[in-house]
PDB file of N, CA and C in Angstrom:
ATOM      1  N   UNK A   1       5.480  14.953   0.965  1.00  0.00           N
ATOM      2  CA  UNK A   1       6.038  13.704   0.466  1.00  0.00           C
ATOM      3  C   UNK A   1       5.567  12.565   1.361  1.00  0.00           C
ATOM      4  N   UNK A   2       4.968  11.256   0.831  1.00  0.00           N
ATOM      5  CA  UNK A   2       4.622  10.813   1.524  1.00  0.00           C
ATOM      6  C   UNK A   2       5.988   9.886   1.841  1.00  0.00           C
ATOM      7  N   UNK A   3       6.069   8.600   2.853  1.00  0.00           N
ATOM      8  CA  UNK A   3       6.714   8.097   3.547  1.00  0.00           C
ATOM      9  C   UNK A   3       7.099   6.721   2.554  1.00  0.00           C
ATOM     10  N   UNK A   4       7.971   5.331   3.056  1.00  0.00           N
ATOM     11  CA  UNK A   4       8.078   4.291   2.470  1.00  0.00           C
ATOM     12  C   UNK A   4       7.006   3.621   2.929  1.00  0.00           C
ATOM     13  N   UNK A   5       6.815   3.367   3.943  1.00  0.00           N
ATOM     14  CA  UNK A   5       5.829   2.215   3.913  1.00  0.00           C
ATOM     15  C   UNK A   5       4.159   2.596   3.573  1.00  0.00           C
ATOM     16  N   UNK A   6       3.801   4.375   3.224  1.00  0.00           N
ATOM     17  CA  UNK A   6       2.690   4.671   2.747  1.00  0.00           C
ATOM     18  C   UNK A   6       2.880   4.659   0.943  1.00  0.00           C
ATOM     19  N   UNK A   7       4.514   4.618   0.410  1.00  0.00           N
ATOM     20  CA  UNK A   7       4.217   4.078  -0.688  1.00  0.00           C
ATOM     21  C   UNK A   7       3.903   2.886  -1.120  1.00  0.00           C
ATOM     22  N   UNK A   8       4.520   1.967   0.069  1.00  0.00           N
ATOM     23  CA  UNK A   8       4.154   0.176  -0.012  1.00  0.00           C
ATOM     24  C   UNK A   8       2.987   0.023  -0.161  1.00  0.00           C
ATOM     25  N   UNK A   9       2.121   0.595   0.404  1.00  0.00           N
ATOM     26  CA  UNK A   9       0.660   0.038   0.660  1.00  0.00           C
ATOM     27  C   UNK A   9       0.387   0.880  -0.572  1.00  0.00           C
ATOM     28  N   UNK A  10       0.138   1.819  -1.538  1.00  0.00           N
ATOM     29  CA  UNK A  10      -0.332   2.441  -2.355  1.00  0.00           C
ATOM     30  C   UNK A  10       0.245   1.224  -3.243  1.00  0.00           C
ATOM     31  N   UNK A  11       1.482   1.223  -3.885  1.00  0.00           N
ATOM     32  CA  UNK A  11       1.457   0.051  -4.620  1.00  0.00           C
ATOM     33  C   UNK A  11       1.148  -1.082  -4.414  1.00  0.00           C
ATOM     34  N   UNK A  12       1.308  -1.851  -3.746  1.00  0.00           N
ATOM     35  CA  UNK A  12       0.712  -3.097  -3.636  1.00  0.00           C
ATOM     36  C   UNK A  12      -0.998  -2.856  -3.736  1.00  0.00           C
ATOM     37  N   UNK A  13      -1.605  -1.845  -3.264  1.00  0.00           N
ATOM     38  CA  UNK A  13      -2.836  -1.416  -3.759  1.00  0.00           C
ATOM     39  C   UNK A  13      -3.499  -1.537  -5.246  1.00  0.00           C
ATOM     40  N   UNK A  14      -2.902  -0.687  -6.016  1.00  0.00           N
ATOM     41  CA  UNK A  14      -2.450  -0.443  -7.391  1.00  0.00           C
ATOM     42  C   UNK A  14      -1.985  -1.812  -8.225  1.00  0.00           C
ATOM     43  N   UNK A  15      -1.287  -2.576  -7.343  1.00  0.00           N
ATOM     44  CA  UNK A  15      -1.145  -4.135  -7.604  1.00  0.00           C
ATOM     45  C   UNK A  15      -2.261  -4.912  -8.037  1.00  0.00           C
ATOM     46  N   UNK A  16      -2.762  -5.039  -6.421  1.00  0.00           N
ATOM     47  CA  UNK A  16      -3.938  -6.221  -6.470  1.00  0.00           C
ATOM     48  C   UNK A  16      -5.409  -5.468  -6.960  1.00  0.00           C
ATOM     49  N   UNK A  17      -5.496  -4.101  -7.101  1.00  0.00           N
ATOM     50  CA  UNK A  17      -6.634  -3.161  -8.186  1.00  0.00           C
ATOM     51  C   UNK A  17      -7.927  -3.936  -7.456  1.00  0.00           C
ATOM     52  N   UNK A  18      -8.733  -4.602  -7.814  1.00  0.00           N
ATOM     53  CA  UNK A  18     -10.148  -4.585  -7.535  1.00  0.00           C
ATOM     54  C   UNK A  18      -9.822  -5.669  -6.295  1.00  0.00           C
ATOM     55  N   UNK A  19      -8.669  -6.603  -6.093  1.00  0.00           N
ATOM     56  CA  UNK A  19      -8.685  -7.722  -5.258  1.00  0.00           C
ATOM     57  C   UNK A  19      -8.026  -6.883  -4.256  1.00  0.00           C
ATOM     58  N   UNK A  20      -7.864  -5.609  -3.872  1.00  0.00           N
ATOM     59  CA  UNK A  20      -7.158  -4.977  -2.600  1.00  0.00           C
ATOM     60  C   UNK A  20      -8.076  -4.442  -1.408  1.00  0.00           C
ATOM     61  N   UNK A  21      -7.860  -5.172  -0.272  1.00  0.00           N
ATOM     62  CA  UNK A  21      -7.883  -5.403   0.810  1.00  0.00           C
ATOM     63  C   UNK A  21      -7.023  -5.722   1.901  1.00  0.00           C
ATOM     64  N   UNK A  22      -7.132  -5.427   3.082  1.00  0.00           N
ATOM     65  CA  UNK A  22      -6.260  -5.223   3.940  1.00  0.00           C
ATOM     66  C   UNK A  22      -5.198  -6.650   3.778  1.00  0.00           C
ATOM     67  N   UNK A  23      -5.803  -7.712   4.381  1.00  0.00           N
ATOM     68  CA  UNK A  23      -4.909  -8.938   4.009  1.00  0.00           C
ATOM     69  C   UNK A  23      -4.045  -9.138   3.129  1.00  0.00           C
ATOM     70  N   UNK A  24      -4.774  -8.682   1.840  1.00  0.00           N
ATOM     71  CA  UNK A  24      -3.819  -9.197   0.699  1.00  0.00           C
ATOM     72  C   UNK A  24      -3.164  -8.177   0.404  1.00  0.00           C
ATOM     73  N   UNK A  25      -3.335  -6.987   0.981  1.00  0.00           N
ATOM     74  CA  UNK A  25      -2.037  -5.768   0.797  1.00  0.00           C
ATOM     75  C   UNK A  25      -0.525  -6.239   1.521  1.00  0.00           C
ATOM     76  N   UNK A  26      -1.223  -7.037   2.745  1.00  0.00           N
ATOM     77  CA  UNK A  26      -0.722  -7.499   3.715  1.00  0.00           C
ATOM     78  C   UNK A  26       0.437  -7.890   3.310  1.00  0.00           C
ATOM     79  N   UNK A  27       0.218  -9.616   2.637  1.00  0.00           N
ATOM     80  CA  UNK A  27       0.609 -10.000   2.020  1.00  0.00           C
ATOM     81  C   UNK A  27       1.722  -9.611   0.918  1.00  0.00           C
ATOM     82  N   UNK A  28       1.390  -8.756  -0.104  1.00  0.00           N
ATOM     83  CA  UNK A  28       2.049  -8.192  -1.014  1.00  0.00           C
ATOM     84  C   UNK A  28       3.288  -7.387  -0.285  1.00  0.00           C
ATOM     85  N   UNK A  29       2.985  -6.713   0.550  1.00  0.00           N
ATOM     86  CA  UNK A  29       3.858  -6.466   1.127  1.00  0.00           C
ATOM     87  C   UNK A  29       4.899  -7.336   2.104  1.00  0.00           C
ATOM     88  N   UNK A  30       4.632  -8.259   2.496  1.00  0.00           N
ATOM     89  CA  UNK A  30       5.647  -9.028   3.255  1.00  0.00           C
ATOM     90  C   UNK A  30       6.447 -10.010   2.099  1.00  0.00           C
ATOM     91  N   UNK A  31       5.416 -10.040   0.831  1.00  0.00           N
ATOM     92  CA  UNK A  31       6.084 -10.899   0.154  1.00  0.00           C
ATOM     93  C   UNK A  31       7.248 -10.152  -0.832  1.00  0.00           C
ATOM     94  N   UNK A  32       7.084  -8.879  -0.780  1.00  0.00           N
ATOM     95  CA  UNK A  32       8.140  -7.786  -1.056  1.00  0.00           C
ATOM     96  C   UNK A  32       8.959  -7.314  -0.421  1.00  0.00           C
ATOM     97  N   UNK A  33       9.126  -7.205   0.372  1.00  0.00           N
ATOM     98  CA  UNK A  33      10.244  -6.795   1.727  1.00  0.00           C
ATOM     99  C   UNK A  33      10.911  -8.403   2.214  1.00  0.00           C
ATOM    100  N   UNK A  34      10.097  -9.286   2.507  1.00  0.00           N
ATOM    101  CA  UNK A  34      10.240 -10.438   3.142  1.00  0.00           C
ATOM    102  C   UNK A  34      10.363 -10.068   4.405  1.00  0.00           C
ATOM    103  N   UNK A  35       9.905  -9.012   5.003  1.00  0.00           N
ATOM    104  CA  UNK A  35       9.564  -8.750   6.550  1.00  0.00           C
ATOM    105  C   UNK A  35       7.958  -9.109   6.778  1.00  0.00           C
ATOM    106  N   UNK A  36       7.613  -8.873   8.080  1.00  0.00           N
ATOM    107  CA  UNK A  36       6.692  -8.782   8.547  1.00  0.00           C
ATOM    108  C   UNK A  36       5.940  -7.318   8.643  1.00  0.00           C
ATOM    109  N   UNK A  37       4.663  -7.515   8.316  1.00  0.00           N
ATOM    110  CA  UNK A  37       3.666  -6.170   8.089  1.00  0.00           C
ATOM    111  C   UNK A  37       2.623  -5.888   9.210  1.00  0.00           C
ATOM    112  N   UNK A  38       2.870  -5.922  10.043  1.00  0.00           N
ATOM    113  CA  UNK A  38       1.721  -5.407  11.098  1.00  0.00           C
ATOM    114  C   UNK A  38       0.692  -4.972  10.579  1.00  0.00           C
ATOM    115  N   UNK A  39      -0.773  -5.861  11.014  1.00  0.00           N
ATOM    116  CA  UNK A  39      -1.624  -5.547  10.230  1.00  0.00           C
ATOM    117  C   UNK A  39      -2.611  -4.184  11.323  1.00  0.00           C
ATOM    118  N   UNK A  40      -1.790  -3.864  12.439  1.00  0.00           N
ATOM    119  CA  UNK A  40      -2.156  -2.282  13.285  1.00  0.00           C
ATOM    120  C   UNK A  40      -1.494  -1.667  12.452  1.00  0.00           C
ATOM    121  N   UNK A  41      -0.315  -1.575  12.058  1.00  0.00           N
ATOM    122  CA  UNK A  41       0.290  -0.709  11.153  1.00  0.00           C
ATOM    123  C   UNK A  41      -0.137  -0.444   9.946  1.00  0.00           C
ATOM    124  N   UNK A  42      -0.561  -1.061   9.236  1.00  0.00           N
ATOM    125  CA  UNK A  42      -1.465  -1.541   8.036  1.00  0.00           C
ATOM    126  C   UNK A  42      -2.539  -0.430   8.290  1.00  0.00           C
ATOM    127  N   UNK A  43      -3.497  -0.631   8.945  1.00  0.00           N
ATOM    128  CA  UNK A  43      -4.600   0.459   9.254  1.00  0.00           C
ATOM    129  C   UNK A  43      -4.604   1.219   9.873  1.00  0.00           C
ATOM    130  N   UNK A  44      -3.741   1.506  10.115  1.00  0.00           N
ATOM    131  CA  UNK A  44      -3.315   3.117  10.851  1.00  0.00           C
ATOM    132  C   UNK A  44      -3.097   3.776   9.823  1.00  0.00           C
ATOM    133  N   UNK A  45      -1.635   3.202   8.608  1.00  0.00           N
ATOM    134  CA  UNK A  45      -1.397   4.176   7.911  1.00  0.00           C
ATOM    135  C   UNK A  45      -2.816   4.275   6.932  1.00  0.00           C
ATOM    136  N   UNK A  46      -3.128   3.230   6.214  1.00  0.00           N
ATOM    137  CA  UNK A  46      -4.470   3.391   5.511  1.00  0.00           C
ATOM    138  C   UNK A  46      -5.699   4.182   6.019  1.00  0.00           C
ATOM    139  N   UNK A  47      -5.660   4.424   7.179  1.00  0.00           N
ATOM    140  CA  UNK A  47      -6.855   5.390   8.049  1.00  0.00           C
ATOM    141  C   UNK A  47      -5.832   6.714   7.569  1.00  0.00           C
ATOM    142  N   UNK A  48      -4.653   6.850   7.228  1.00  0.00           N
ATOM    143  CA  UNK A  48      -3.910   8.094   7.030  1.00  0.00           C
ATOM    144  C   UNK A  48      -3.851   8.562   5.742  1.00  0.00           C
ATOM    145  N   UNK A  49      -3.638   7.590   5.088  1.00  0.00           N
ATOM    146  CA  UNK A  49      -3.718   7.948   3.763  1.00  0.00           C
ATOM    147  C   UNK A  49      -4.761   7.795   3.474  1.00  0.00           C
ATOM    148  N   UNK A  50      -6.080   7.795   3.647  1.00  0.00           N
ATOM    149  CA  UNK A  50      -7.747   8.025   4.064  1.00  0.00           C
ATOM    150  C   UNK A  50      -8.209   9.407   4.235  1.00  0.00           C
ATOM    151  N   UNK A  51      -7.284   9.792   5.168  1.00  0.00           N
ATOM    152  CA  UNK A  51      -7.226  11.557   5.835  1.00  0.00           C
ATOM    153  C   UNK A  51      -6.674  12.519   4.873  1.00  0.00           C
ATOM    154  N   UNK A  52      -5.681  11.559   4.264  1.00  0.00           N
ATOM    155  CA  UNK A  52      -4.898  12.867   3.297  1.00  0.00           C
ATOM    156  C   UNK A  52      -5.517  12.331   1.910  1.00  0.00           C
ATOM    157  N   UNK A  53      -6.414  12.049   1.576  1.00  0.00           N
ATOM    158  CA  UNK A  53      -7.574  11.614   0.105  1.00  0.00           C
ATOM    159  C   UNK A  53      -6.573  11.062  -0.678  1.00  0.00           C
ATOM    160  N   UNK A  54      -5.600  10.144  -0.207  1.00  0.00           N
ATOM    161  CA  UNK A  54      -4.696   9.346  -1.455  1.00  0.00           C
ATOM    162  C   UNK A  54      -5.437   8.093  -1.285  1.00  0.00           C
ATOM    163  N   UNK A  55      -6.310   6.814  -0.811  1.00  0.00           N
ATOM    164  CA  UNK A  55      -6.922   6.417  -0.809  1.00  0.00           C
ATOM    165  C   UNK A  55      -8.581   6.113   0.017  1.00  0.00           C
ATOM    166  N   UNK A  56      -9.041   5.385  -1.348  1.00  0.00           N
ATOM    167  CA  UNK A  56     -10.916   5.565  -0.458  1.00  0.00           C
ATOM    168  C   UNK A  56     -11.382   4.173  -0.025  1.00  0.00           C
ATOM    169  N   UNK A  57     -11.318   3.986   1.125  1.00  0.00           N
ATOM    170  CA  UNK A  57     -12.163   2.770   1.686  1.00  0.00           C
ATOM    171  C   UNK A  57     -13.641   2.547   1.664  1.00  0.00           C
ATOM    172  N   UNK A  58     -13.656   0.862   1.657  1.00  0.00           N
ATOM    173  CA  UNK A  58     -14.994   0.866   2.313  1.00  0.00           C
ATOM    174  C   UNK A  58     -14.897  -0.328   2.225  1.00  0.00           C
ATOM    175  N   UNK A  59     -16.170  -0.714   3.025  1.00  0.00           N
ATOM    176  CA  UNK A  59     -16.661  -2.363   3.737  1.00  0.00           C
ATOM    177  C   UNK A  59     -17.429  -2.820   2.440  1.00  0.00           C
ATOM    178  N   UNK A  60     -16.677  -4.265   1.812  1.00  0.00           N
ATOM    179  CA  UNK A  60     -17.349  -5.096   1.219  1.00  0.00           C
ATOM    180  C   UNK A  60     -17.806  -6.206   1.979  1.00  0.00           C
ATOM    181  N   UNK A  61     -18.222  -7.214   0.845  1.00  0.00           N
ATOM    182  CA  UNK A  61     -19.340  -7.882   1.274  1.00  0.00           C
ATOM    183  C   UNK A  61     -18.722  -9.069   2.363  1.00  0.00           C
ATOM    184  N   UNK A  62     -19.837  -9.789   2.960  1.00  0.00           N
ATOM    185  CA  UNK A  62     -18.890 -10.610   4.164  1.00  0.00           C
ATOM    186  C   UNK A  62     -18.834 -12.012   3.012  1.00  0.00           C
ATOM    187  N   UNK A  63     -17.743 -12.557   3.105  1.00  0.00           N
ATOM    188  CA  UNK A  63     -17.795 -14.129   2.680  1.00  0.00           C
ATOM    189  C   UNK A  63     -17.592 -14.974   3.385  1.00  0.00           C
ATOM    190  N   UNK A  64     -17.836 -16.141   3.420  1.00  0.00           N
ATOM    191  CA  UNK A  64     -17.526 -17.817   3.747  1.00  0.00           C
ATOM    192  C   UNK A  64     -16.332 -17.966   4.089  1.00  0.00           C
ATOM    193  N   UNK A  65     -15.111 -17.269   3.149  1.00  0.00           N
ATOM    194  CA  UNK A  65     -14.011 -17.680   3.475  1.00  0.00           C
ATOM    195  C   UNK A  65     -13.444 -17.138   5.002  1.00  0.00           C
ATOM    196  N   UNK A  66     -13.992 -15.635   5.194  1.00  0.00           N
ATOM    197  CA  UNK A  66     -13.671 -15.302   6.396  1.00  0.00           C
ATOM    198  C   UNK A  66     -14.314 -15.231   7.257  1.00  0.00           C
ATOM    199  N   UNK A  67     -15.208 -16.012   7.050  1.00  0.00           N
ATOM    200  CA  UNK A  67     -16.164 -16.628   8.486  1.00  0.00           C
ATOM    201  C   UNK A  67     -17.050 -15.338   8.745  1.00  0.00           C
ATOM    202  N   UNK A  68     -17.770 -14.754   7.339  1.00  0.00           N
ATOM    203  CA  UNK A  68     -19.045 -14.231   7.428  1.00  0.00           C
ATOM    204  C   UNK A  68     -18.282 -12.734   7.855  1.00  0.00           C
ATOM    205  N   UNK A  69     -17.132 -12.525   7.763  1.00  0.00           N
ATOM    206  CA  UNK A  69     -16.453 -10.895   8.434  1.00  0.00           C
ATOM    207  C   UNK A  69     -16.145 -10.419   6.979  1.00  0.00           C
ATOM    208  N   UNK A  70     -16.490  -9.018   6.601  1.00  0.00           N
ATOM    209  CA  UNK A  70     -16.397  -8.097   5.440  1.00  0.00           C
ATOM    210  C   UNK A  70     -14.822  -8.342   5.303  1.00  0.00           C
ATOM    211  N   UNK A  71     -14.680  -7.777   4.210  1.00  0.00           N
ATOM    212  CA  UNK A  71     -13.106  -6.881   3.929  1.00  0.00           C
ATOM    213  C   UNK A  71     -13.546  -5.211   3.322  1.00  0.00           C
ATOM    214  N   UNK A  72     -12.448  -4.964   4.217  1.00  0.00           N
ATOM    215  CA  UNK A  72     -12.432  -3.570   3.819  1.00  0.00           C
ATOM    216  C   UNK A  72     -10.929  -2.953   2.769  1.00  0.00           C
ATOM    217  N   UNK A  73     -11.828  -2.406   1.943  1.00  0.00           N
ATOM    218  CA  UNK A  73     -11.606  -2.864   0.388  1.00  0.00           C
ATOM    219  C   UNK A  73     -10.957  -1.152  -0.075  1.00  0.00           C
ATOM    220  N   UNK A  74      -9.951  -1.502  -0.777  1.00  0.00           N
ATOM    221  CA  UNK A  74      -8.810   0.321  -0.717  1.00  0.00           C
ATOM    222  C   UNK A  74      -8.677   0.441  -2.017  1.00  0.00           C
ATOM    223  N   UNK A  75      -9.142   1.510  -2.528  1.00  0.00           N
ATOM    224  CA  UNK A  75      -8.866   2.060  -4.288  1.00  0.00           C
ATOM    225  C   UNK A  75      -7.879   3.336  -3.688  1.00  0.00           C
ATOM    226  N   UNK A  76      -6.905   3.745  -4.629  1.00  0.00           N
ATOM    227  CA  UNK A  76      -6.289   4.483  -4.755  1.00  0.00           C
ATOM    228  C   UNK A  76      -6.636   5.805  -5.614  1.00  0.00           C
ATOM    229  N   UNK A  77      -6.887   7.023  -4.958  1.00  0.00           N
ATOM    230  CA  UNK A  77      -7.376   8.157  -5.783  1.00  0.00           C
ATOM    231  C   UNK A  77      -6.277   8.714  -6.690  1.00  0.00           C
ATOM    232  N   UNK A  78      -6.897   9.335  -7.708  1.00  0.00           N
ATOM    233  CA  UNK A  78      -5.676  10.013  -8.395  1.00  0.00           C
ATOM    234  C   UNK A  78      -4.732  10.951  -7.817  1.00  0.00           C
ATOM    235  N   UNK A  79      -4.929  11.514  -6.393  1.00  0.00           N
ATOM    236  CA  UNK A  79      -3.678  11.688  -5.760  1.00  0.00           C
ATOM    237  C   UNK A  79      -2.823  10.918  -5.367  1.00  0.00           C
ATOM    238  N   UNK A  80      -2.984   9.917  -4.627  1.00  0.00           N
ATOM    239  CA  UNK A  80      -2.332   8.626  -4.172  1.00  0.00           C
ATOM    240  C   UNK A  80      -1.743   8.205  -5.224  1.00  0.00           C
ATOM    241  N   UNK A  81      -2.261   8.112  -6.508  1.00  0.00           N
ATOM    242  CA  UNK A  81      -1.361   7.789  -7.875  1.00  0.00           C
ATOM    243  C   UNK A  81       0.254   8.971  -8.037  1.00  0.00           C
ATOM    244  N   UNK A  82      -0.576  10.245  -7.812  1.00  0.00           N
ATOM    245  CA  UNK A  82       0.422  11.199  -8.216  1.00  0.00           C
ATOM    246  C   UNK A  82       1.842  11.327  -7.221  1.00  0.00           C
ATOM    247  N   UNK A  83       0.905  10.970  -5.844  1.00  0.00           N
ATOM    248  CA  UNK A  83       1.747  11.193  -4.671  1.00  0.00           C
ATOM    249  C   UNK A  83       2.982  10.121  -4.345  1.00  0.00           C
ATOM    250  N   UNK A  84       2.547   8.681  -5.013  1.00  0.00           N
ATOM    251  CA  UNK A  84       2.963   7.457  -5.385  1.00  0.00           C
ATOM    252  C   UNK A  84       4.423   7.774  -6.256  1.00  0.00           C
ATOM    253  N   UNK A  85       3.923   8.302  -7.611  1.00  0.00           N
ATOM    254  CA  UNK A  85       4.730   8.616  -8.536  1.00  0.00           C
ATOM    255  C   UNK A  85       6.047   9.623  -8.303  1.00  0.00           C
ATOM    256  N   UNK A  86       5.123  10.720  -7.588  1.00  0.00           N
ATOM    257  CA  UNK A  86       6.560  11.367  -7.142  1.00  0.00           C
ATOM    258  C   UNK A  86       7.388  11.342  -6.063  1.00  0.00           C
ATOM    259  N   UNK A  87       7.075   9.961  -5.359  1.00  0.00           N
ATOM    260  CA  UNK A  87       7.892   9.465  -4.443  1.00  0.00           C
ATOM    261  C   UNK A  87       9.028   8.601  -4.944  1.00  0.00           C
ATOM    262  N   UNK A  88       8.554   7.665  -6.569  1.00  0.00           N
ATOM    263  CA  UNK A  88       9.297   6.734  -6.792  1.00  0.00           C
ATOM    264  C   UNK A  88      10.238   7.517  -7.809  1.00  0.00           C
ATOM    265  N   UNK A  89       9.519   8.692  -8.262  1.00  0.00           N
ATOM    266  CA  UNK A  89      10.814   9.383  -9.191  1.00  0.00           C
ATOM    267  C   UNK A  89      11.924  10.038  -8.305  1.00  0.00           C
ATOM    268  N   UNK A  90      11.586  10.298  -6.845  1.00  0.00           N
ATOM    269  CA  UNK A  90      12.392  11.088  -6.250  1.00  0.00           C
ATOM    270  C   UNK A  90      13.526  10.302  -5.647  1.00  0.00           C
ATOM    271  N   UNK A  91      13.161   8.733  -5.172  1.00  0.00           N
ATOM    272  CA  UNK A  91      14.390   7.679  -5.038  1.00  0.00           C
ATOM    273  C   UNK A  91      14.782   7.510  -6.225  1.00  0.00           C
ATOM    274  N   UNK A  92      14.627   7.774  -7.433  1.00  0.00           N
ATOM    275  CA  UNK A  92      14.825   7.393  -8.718  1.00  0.00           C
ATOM    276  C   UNK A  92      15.819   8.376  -9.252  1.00  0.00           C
ATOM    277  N   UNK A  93      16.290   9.500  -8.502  1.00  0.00           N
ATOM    278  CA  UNK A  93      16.864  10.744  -8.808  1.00  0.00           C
ATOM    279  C   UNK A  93      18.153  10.688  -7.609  1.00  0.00           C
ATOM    280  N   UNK A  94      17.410  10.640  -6.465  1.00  0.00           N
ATOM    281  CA  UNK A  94      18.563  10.459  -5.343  1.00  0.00           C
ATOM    282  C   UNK A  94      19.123   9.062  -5.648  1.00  0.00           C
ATOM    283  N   UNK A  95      19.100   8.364  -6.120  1.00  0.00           N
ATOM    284  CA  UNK A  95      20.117   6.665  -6.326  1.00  0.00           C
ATOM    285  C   UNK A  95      20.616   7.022  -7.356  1.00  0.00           C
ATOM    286  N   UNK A  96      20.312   7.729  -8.776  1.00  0.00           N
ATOM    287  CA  UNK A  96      21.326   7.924  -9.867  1.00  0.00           C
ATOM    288  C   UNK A  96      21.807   6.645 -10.162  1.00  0.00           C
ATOM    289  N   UNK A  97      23.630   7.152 -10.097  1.00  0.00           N
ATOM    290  CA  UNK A  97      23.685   5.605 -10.999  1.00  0.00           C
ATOM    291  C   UNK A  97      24.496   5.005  -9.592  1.00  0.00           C
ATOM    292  N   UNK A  98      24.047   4.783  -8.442  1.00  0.00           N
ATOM    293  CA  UNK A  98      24.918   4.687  -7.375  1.00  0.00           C
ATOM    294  C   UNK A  98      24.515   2.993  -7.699  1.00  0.00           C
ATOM    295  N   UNK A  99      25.734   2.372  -7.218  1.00  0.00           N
ATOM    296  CA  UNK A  99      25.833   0.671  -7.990  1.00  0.00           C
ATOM    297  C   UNK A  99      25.535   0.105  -6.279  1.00  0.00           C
ATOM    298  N   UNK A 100      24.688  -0.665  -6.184  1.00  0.00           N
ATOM    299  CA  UNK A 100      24.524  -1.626  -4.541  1.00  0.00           C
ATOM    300  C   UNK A 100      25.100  -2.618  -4.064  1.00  0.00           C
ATOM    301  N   UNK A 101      26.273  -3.065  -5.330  1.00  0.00           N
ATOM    302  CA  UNK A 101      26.845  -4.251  -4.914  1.00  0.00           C
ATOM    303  C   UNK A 101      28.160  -3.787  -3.849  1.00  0.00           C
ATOM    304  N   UNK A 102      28.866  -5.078  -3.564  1.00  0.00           N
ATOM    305  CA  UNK A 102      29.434  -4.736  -2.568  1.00  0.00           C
ATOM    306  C   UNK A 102      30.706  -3.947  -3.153  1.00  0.00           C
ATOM    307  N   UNK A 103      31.315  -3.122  -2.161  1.00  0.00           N
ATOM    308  CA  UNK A 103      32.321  -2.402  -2.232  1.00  0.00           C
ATOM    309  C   UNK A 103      33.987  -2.531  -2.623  1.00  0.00           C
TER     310      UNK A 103
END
């Protein structure tokens, strides 16, 4: 089973589809939590979920905007889809009909 914040980055992956890259995973994610995303944390787990073939990297092209430096650019394999899925059905099973408002 993978973890929460290796499902964050798979979706927000799956999100931004051909525009996903480290930054703007970044992004997606802080703008979903409204925390802060360590972008060491960021590529650690993505070097992990790299290792375990739920996603495939690689270095695109350098642009202008980032001062001639690549992005390195994350598709999600059809495990990472599956592994994704049965993470969100499994909070989806343990919450039932449990209500979040206050008590």
């Amino acid at each position: 089973m993978i973890g929460e914040f290796e499902y964050l980055i798979l979706a927000a992956s799956l999100r931004l589809d051909s525009e996903a890259y480290g930054a703007a995973i970044r992004r997606e994610i802080e703008d979903a939590t409204g925390g802060p995303c360590s972008i060491g944390a960021l590529y650690t787990t993505l070097d992990r979920l790299e290792t375990k073939g739920l996603v495939k990297t690689w270095m695109g092209e350098a642009t202008a905007q980032r001062g001639g430096r690549a992005k390195r650019m994350v598709q999600v394999t059809p495990a990472g889809r599956r592994d994704a899925s049965a993470f969100f059905s499994a909070v989806l099973r343990i919450t039932g009909d449990i209500a979040w408002g206050p008590q």
